[in-house]
Protein backbone atom coordinates (compact mmCIF):
# COMPACT_ATOMS: atom_id res chain seq x y z
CA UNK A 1 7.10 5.74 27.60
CA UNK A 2 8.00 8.75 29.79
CA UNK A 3 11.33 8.10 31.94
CA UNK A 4 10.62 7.29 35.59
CA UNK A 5 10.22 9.85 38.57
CA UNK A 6 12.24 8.95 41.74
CA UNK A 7 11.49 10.88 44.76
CA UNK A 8 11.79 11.05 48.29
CA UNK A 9 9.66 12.07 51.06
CA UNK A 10 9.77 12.80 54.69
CA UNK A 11 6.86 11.66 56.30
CA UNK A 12 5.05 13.05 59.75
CA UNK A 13 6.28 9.73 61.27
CA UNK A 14 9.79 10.63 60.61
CA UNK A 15 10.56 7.86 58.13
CA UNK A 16 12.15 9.30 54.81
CA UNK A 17 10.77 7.58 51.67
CA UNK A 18 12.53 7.26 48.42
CA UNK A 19 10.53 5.47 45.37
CA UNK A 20 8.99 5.86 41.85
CA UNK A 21 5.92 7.94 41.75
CA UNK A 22 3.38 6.80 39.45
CA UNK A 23 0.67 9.72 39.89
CA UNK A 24 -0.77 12.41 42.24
CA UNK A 25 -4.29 11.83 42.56
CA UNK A 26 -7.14 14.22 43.61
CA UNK A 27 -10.30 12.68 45.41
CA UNK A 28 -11.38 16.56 45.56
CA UNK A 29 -12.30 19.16 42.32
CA UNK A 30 -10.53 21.62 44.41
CA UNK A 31 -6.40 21.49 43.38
CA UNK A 32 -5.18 20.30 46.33
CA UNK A 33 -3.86 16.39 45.86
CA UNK A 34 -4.98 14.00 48.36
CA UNK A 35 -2.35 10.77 47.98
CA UNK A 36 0.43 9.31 45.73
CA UNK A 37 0.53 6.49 43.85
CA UNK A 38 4.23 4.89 44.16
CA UNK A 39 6.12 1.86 43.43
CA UNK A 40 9.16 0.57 44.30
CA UNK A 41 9.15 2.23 47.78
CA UNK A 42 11.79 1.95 50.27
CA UNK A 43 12.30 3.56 53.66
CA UNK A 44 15.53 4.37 54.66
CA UNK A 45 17.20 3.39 57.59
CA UNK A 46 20.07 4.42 60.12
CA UNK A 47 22.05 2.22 62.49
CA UNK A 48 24.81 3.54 64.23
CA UNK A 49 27.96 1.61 65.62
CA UNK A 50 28.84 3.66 68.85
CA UNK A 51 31.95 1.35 69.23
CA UNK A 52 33.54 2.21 66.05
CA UNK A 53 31.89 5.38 65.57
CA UNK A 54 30.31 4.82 62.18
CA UNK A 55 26.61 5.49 60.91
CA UNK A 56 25.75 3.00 58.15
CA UNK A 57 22.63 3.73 55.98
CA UNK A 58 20.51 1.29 54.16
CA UNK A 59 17.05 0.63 52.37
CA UNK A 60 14.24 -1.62 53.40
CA UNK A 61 11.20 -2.53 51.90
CA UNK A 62 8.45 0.51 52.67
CA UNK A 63 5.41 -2.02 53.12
CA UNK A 64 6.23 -5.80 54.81
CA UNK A 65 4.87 -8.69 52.63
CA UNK A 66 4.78 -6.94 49.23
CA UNK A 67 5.14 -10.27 46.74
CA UNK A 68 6.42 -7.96 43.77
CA UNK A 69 8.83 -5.76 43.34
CA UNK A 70 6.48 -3.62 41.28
CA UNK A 71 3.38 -3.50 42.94
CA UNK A 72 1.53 0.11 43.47
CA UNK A 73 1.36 1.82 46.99
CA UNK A 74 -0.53 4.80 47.96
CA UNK A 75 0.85 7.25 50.40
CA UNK A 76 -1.65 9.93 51.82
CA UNK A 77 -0.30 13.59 50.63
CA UNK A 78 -1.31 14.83 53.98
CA UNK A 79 1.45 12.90 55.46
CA UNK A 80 4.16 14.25 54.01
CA UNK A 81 6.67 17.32 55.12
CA UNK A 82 8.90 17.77 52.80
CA UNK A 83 9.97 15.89 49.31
């Protein structure tokens, strides 16, 4: 078994995605790939304390209500800016 691919992606909506991609898929003969399958996906977050002056970072869950840890999202390819 191949070792895992971790990436992250910026997305139109301005969320930045970081999780393990599983496959680029291609509804389309032409070469152009139309979503990603991913696991493990996790959006990170900003807050900002303006009274101490400190900008904390931290993950959340990319999709509410996943049950499993593992379980497969797709993300649409035409979504994302920059990886």
């Amino acid at each position: 078994m191949s070792d895992p691919v971790y990436q992250q992606f910026k997305l139109f909506s301005g969320e930045e995605v970081v999780c393990e991609v599983l496959e680029w898929q291609s509804v389309h003969d032409d070469d152009a790939f139309d979503f990603v399958v991913v696991t493990n996906a996790y959006s990170l977050v900003a807050e900002v304390n303006l009274q101490e002056n400190i900008r904390y970072y931290a993950f959340k869950p990319f999709m509410m209500y996943q049950e499993r840890p593992g379980q497969q999202v797709t993300i649409n390819a035409s979504h994302i800016t920059s990886m």
